[in-house]
C-alpha atoms as a PDB file:
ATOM      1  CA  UNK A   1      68.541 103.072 -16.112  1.00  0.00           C
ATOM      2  CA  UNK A   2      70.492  99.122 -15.971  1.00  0.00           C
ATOM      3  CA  UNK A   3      68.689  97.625 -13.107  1.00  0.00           C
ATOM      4  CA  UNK A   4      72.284  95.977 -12.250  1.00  0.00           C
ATOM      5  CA  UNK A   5      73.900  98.966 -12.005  1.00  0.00           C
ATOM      6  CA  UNK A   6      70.405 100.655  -9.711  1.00  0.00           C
ATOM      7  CA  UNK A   7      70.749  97.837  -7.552  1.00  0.00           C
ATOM      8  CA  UNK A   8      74.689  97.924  -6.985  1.00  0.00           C
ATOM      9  CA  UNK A   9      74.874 101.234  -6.049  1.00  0.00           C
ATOM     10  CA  UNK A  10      71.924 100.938  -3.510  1.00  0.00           C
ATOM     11  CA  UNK A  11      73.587  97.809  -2.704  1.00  0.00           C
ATOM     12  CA  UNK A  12      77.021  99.819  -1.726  1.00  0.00           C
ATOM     13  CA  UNK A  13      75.213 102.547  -0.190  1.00  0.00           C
ATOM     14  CA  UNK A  14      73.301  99.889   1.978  1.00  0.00           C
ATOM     15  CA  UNK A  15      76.496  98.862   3.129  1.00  0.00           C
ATOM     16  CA  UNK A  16      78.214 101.919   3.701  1.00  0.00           C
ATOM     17  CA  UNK A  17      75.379 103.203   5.993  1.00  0.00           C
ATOM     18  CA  UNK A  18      75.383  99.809   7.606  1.00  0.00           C
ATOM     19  CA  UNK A  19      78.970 100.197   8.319  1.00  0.00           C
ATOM     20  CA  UNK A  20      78.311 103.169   9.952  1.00  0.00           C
ATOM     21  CA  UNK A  21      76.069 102.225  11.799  1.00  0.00           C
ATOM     22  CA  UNK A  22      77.881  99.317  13.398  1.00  0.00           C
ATOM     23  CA  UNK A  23      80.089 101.527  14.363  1.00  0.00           C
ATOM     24  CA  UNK A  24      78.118 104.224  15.881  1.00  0.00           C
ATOM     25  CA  UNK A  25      76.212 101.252  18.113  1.00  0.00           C
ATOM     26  CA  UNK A  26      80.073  99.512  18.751  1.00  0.00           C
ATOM     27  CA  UNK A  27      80.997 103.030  20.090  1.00  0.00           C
ATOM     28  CA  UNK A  28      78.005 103.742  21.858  1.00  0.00           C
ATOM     29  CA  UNK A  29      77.856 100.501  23.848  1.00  0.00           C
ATOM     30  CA  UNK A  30      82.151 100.860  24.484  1.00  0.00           C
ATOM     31  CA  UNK A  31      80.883 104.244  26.064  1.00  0.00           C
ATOM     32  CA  UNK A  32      77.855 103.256  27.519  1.00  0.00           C
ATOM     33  CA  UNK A  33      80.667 100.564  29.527  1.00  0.00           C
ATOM     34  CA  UNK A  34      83.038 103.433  30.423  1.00  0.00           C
ATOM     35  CA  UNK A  35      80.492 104.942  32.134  1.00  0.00           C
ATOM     36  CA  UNK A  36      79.203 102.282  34.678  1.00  0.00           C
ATOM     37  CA  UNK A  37      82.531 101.477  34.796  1.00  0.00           C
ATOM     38  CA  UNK A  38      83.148 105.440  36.224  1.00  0.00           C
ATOM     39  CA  UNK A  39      80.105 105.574  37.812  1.00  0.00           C
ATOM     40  CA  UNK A  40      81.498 102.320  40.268  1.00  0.00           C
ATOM     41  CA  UNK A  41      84.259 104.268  40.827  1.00  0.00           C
ATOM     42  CA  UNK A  42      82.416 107.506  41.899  1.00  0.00           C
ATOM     43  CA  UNK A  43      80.687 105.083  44.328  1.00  0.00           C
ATOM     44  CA  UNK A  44      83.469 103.344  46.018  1.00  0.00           C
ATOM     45  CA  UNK A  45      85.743 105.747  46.219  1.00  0.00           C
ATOM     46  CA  UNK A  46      84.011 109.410  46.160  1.00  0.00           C
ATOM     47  CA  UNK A  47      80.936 108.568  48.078  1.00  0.00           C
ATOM     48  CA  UNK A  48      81.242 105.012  50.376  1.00  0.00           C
ATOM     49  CA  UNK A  49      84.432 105.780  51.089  1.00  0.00           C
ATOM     50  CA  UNK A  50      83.136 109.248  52.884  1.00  0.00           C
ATOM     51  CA  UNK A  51      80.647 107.800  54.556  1.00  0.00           C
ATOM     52  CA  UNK A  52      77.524 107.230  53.112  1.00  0.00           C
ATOM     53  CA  UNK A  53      76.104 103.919  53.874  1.00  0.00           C
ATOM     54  CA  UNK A  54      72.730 103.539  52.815  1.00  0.00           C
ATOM     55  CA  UNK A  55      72.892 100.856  50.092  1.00  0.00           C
ATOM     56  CA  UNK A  56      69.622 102.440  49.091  1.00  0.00           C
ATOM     57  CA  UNK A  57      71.277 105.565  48.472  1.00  0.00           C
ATOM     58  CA  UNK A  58      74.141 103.881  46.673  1.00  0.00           C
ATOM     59  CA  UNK A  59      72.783 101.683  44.164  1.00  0.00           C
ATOM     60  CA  UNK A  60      70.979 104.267  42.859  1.00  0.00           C
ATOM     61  CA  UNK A  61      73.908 106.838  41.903  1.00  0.00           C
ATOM     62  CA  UNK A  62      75.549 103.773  40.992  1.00  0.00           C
ATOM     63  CA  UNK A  63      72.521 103.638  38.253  1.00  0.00           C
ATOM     64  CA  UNK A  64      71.708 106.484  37.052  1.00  0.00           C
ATOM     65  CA  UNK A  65      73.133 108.233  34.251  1.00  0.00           C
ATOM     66  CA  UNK A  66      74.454 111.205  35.825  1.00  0.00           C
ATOM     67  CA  UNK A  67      76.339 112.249  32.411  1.00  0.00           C
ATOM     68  CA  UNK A  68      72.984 112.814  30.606  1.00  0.00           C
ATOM     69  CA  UNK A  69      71.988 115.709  33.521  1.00  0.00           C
ATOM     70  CA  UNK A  70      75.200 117.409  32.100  1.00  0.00           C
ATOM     71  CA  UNK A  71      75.502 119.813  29.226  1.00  0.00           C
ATOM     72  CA  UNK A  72      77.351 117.857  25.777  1.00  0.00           C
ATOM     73  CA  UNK A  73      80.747 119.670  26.678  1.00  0.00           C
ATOM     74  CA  UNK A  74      81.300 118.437  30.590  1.00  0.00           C
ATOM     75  CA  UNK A  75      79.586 114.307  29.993  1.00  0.00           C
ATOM     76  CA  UNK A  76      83.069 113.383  30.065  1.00  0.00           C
ATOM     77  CA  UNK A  77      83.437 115.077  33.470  1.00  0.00           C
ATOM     78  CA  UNK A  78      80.154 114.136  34.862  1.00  0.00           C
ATOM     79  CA  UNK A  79      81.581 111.651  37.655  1.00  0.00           C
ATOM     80  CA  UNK A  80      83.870 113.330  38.790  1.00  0.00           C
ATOM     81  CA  UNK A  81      84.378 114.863  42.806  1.00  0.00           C
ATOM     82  CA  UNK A  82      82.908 118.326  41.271  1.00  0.00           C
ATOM     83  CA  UNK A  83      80.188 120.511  40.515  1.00  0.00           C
ATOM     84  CA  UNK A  84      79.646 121.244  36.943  1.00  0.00           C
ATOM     85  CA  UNK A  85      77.602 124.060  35.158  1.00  0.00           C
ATOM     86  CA  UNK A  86      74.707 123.353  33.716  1.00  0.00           C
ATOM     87  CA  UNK A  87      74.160 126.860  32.308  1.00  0.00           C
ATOM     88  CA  UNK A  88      72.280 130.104  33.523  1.00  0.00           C
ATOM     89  CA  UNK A  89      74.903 130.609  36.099  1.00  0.00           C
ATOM     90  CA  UNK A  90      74.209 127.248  38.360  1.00  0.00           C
ATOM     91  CA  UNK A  91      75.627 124.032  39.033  1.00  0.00           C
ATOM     92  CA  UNK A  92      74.813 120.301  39.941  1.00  0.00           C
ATOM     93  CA  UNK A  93      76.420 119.329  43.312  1.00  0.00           C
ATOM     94  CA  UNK A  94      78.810 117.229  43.192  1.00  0.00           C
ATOM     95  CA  UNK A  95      78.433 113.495  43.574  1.00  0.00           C
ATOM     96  CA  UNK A  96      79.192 113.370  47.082  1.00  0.00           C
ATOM     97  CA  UNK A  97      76.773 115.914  48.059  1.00  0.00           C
ATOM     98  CA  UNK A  98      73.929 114.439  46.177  1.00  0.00           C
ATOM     99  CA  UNK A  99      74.346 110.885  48.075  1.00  0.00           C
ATOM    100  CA  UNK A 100      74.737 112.975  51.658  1.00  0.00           C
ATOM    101  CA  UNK A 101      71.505 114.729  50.986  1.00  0.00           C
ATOM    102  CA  UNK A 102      69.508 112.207  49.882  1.00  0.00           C
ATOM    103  CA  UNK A 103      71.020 109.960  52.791  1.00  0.00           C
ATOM    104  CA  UNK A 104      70.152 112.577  55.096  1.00  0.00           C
ATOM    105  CA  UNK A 105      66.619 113.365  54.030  1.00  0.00           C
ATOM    106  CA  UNK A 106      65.531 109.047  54.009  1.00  0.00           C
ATOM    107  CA  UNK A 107      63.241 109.320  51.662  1.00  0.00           C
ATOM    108  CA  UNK A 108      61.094 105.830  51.973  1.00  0.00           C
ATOM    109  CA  UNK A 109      59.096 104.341  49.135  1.00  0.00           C
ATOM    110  CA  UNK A 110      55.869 106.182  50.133  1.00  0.00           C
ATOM    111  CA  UNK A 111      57.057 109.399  50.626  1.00  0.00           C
ATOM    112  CA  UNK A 112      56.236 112.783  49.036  1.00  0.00           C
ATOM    113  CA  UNK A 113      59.149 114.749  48.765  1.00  0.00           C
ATOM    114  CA  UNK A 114      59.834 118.575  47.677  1.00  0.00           C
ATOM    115  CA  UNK A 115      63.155 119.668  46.117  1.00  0.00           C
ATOM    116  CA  UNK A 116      63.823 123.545  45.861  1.00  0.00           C
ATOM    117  CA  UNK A 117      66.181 124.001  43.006  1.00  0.00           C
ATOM    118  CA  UNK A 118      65.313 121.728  40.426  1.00  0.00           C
ATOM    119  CA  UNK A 119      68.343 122.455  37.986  1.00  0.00           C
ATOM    120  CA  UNK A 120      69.390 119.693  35.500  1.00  0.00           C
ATOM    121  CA  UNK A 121      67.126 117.448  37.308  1.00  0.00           C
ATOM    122  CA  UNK A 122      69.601 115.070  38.640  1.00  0.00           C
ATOM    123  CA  UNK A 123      68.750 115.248  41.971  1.00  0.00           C
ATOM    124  CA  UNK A 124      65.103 114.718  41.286  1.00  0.00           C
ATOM    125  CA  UNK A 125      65.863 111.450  39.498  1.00  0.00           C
ATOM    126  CA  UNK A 126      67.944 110.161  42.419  1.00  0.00           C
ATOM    127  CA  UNK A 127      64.584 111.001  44.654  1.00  0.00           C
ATOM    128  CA  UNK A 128      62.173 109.562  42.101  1.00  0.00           C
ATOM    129  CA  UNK A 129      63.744 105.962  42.827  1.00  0.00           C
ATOM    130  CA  UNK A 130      63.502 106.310  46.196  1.00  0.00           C
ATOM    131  CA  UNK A 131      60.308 107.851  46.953  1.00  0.00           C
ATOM    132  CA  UNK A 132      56.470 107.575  45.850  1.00  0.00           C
ATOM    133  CA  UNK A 133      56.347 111.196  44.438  1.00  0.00           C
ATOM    134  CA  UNK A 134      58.672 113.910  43.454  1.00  0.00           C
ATOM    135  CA  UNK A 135      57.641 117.830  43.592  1.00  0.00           C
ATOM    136  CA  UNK A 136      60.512 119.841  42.726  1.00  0.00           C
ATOM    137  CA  UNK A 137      60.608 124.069  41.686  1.00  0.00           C
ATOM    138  CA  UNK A 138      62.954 125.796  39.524  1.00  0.00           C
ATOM    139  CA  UNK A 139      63.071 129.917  39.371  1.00  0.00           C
ATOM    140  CA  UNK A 140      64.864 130.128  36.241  1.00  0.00           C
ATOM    141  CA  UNK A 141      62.158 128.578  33.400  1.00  0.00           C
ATOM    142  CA  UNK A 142      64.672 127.690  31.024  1.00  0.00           C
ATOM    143  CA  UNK A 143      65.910 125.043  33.605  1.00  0.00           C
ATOM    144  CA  UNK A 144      62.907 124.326  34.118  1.00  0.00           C
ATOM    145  CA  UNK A 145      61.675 123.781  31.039  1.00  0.00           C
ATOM    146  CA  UNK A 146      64.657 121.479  30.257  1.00  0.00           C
ATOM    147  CA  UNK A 147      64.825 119.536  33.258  1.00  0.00           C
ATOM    148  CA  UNK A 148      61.197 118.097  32.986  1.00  0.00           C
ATOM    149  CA  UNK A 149      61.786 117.262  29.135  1.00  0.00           C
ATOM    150  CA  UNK A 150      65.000 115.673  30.067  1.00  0.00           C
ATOM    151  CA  UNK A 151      62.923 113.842  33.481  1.00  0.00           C
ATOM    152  CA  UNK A 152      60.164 112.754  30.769  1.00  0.00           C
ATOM    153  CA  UNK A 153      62.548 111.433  28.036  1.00  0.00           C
ATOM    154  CA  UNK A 154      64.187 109.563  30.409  1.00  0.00           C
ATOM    155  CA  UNK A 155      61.002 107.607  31.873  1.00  0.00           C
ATOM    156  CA  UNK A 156      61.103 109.899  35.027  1.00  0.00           C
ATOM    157  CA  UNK A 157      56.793 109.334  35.585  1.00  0.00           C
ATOM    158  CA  UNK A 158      56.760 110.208  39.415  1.00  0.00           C
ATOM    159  CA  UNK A 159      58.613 113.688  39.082  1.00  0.00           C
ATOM    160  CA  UNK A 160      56.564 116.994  38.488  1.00  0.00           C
ATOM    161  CA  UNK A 161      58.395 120.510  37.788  1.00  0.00           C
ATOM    162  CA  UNK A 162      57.205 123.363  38.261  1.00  0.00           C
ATOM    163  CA  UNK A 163      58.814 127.078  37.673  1.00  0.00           C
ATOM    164  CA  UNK A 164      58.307 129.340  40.665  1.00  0.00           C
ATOM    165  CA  UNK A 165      59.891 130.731  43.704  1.00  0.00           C
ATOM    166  CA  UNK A 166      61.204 127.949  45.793  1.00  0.00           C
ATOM    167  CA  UNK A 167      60.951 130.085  49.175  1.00  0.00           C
ATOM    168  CA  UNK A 168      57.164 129.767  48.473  1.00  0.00           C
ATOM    169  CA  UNK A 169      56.824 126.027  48.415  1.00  0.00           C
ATOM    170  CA  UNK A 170      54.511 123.902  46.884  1.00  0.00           C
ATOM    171  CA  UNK A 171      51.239 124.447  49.286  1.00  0.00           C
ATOM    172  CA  UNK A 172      49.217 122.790  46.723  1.00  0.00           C
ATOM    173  CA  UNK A 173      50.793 119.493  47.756  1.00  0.00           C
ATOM    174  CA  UNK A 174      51.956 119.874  50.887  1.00  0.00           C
ATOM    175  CA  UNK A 175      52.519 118.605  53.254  1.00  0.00           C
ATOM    176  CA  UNK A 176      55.323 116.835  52.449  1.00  0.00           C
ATOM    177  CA  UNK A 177      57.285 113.741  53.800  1.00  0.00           C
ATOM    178  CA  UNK A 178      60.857 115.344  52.811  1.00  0.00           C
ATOM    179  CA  UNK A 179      62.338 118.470  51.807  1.00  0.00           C
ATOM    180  CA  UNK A 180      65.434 118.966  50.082  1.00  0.00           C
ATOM    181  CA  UNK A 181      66.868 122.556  49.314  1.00  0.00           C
ATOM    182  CA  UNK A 182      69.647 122.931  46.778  1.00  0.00           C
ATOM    183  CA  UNK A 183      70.406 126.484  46.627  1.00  0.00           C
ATOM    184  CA  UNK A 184      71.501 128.245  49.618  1.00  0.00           C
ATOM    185  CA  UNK A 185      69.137 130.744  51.330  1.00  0.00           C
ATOM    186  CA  UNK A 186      70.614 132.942  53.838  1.00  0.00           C
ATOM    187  CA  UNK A 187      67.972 131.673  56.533  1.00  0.00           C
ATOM    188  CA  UNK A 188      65.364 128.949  56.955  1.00  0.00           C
ATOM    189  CA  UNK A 189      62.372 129.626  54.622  1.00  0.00           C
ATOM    190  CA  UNK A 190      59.333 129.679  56.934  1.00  0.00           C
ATOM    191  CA  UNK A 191      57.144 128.279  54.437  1.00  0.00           C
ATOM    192  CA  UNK A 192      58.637 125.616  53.795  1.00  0.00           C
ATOM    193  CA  UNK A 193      59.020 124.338  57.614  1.00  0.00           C
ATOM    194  CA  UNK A 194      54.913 125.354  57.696  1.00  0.00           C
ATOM    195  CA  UNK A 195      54.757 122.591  54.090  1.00  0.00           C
ATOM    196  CA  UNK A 196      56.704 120.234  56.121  1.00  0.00           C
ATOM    197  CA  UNK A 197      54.762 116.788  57.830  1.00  0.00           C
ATOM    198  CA  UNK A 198      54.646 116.378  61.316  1.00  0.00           C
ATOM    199  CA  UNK A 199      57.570 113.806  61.778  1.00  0.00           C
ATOM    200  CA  UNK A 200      59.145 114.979  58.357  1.00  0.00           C
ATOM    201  CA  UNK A 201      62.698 116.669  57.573  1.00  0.00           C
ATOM    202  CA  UNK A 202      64.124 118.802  55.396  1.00  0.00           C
ATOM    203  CA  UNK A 203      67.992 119.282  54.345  1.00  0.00           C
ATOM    204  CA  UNK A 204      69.479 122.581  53.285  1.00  0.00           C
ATOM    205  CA  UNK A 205      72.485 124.278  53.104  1.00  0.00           C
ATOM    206  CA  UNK A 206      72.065 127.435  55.216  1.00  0.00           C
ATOM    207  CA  UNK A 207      74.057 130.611  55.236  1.00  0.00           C
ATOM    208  CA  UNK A 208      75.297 133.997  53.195  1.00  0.00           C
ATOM    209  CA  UNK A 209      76.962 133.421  49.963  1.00  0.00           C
ATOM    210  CA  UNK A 210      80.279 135.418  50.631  1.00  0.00           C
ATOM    211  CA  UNK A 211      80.757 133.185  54.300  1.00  0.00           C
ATOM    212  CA  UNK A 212      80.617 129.158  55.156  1.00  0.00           C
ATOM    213  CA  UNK A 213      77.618 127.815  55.005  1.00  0.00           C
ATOM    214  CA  UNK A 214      76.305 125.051  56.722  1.00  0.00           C
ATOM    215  CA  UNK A 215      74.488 121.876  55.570  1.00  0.00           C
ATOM    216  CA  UNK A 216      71.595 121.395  58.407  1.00  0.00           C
ATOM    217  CA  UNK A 217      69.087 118.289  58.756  1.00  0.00           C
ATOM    218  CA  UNK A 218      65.869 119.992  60.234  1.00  0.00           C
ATOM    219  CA  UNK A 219      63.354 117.439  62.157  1.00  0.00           C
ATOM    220  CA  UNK A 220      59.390 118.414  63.075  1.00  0.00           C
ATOM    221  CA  UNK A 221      58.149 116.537  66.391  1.00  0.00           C
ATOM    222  CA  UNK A 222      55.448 113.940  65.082  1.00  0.00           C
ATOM    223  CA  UNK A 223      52.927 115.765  67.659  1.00  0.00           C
ATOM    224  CA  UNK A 224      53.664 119.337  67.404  1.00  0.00           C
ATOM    225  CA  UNK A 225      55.170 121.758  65.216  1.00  0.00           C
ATOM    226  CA  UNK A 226      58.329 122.152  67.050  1.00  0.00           C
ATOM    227  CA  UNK A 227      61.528 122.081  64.983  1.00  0.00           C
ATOM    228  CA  UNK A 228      64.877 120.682  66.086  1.00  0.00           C
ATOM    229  CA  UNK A 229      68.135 121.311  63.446  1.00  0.00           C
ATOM    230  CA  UNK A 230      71.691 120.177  63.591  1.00  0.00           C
ATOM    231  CA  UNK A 231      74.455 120.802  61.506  1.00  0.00           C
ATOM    232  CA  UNK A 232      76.311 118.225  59.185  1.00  0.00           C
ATOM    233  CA  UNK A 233      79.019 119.732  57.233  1.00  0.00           C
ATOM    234  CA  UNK A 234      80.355 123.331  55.986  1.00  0.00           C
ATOM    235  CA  UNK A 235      79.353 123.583  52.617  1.00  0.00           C
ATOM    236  CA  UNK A 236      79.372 125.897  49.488  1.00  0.00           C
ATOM    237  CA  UNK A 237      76.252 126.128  47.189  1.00  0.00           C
ATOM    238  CA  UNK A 238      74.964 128.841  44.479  1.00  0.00           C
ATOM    239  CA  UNK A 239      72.517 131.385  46.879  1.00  0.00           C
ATOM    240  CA  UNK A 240      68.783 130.493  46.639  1.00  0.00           C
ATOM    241  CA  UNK A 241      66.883 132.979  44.031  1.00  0.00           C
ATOM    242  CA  UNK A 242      63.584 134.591  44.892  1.00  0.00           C
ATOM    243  CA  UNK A 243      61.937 136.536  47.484  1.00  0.00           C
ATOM    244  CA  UNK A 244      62.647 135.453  50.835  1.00  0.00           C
ATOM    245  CA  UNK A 245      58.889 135.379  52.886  1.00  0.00           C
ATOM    246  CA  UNK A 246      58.295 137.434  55.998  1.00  0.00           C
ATOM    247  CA  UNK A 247      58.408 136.074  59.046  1.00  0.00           C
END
């Protein structure tokens, strides 16, 4: 073989690939722009503008990449006023939602927190920068599975998942600081008001699936066991799978 000719065609195969991948990188970082520059405008106007103050609370969803908790098909979607699927017949909440919950719950930097209804993980991640340590159960393993891949790609250290039955808690690790619910059971899970600190809350949309259901911030005395609930807004979320616990 002519060296010449060996070394022109590697040379114009070098550059071809280089070419493409300029471009790949010049389109990745003109998309990686488009979305902060959506994920500002998800902030100001879907979730500050409705209320949410805590600036906490804020610069986090203004940081985190809620287009990679979305399947391939809806990234393009991912910040806008909506739930999306994320497969398996669920959703992640929409933006709003997430911020009230989380804004609700005040996680602090030393807090353990539970979440019931791990899906796509995004709500985890928004906990994991705002709290010590993130528990969080998913009935349906192939969410599961995927959302703590997707939590440990993505540098997610402080964030465990486990698949079980949310109305059973994590009594392993309890109690905990903060719990936040993200299915809808039809009533208060017991055991997860028993996992819940003395001075702690929880946040979960309460009610039947076919009816309005209601968004309630639950608060345990600091001396005593003794609950006191309010609630925030109607809501709509996917029922809560498993086996509700007796009484």
């Amino acid at each position: 073989m002519n060296p010449r000719k060996a070394f022109t065609n590697c040379g114009v195969r070098c550059l071809a690939a280089t070419l493409v991948l300029s471009a790949w990188a010049a389109w990745a970082a003109e998309s990686e722009q488009e979305f902060e520059r959506l994920r500002e405008a998800m902030v100001r106007d879907q979730i500050a503008a409705r209320g949410v103050k805590d600036e906490r609370v804020l610069r986090v969803m203004r940081d985190l990449p809620r287009h990679l908790f979305v399947p391939p098909r809806w990234q393009a979607q991912a910040y806008t006023d909506k739930p999306l699927p994320i497969g398996e017949e669920q959703t992640i909440s929409q933006p709003y939602i997430v911020a009230l919950m989380t804004e609700l719950l005040r996680p602090q930097p030393g807090d353990v927190v539970l979440e019931v209804g791990t899906g796509s993980g995004y709500q985890a991640a928004v906990l994991s920068r705002l709290a010590r340590q993130v528990y969080t159960i998913e009935i349906i393993p192939p969410l599961a599975q995927d959302a703590a891949r997707r939590l440990q790609s993505l540098g997610y250290s402080n964030v465990q998942v486990r698949t079980g039955d949310g109305y059973l808690g994590w009594p392993e690790q309890a109690p905990f600081d903060g719990i936040i619910v993200t299915a809808a059971p039809p009533e208060i899970p017991p055991a997860l008001l028993a996992q819940l600190k003395r001075g702690g809350r929880m946040v979960v949309p309460v009610g039947k699936s076919d009816r309005t259901q209601q968004l309630m911030v639950l608060e345990k005395s600091k001396t005593s066991d003794r609950i006191v609930g309010r609630n925030v807004i109607p809501v709509r979320f996917v029922p809560m799978v498993g086996q509700p616990s007796k009484k």
